[in-house]
Each structure stands twice: as structure tokens, then as C-alpha cells.
C-alpha atoms as a PDB file:
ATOM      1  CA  UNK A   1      15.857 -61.888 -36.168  1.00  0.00           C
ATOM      2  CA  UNK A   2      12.339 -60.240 -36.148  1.00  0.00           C
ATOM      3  CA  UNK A   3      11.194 -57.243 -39.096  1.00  0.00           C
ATOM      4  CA  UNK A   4       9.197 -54.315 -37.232  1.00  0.00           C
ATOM      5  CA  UNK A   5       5.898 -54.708 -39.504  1.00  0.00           C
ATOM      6  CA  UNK A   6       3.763 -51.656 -39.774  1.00  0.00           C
ATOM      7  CA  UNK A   7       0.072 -52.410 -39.296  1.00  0.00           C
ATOM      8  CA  UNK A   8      -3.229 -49.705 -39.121  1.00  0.00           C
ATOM      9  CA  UNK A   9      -3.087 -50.060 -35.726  1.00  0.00           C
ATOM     10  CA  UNK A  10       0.224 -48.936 -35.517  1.00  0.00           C
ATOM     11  CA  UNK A  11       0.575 -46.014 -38.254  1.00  0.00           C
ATOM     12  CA  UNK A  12       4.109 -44.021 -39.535  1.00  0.00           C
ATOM     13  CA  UNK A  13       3.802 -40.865 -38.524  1.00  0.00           C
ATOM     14  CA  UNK A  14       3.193 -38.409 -40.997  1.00  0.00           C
ATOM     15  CA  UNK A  15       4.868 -34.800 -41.468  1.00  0.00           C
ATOM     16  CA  UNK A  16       3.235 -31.581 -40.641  1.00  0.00           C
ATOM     17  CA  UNK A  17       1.442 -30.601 -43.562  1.00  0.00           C
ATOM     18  CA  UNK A  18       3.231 -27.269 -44.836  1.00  0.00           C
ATOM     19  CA  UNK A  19       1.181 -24.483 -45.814  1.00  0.00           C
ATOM     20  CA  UNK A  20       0.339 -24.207 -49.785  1.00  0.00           C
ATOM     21  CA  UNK A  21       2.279 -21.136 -50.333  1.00  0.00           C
ATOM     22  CA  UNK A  22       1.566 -20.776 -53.866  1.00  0.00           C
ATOM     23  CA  UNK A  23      -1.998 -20.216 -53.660  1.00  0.00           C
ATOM     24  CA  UNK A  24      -2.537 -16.350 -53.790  1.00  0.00           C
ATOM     25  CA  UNK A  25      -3.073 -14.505 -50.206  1.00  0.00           C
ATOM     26  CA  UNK A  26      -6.126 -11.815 -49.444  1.00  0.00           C
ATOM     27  CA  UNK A  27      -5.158  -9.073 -51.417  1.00  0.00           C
ATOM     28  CA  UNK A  28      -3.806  -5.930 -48.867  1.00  0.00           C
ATOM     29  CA  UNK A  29      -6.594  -3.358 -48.359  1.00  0.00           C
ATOM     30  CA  UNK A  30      -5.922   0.142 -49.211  1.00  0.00           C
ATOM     31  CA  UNK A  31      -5.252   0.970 -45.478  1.00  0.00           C
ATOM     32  CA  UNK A  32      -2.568  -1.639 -45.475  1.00  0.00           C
ATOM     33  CA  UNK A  33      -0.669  -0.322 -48.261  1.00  0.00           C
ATOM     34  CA  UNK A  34      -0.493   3.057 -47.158  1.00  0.00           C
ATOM     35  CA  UNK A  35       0.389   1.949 -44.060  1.00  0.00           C
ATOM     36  CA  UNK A  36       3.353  -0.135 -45.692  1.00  0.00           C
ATOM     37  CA  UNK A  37       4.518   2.584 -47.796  1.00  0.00           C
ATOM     38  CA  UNK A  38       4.947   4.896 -44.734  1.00  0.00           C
ATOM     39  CA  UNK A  39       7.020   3.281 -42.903  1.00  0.00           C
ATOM     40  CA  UNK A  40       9.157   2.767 -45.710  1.00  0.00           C
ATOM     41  CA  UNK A  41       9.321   6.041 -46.398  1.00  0.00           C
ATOM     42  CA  UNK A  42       9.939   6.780 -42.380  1.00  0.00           C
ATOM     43  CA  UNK A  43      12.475   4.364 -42.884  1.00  0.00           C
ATOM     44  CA  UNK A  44      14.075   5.811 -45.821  1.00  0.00           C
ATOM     45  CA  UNK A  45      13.805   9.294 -44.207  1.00  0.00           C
ATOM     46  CA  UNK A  46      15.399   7.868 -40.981  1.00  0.00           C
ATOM     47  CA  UNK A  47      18.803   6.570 -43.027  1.00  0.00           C
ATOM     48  CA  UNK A  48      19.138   9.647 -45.263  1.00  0.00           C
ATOM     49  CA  UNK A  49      19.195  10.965 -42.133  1.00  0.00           C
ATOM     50  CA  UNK A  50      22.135   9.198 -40.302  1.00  0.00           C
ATOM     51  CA  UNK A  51      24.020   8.772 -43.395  1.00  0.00           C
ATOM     52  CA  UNK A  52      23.525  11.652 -45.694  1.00  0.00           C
ATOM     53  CA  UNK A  53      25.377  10.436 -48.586  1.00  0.00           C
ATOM     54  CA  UNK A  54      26.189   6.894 -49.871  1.00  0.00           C
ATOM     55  CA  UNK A  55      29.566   6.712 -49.403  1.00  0.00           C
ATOM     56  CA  UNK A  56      29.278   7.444 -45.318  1.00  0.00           C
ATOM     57  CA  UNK A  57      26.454   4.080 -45.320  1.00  0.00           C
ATOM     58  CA  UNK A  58      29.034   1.954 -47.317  1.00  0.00           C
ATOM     59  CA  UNK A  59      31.601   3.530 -44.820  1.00  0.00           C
ATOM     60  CA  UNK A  60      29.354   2.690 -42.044  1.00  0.00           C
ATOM     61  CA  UNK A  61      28.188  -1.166 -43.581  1.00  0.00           C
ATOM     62  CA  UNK A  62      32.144  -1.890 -44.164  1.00  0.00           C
ATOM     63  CA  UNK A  63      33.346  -1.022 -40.575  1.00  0.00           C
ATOM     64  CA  UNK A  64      30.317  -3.421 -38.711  1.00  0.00           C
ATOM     65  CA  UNK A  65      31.529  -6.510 -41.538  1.00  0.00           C
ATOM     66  CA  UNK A  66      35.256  -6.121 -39.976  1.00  0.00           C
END
């Protein structure tokens, strides 16, 4: 019976390194959060819209989960 050895010349392969995600991003300019805070309120706008009260969205929500 022979045991695979692992040698320099024939390395494990490693993982993908994953992104640090808890070091702090480029903070959003000015232009960007304006721009993010319009289409939320387009968003918003566009709902209120198609369901004018609450109880026609939870109407709405409940039929699509059947």
C-alpha cells in the first residue's frame, strides 16, 4: 500500500482568497446618495401607487405565497 506524500513540487491547492469584507468601503459621494435615495423614493411612490393602502399589499403579498 503506498501514502500520496505531498512535496513543493507538488503543492495542495489553496482556496480562493475571499474578499476582507470587514474593512470599511470608499465612502458614497454625495451624487451617489442622492441618487440612492431617489429611487427609493420612485420606488416607494411606485407601490403607494399600485396598492394604496396596506391592507390591499398584504392582500396582494398573501395571494402570490398561495
Amino acid at each position: 500500500m503506498s501514502s500520496q506524500k505531498f512535496s513543493d513540487s507538488n503543492p495542495t491547492p489553496l482556496l480562493p482568497a475571499k474578499p476582507d469584507t470587514l474593512l470599511v468601503s470608499d465612502p458614497l459621494t454625495r451624487a451617489e446618495i442622492d441618487s440612492l435615495r431617489q429611487s427609493k423614493k420612485s420606488i416607494t411612490e411606485y407601490v403607494q401607487k399600485l396598492y394604496p393602502d396596506r391592507e390591499s399589499l398584504l392582500r396582494a403579498c398573501k395571494q402570490k405565497a398561495s
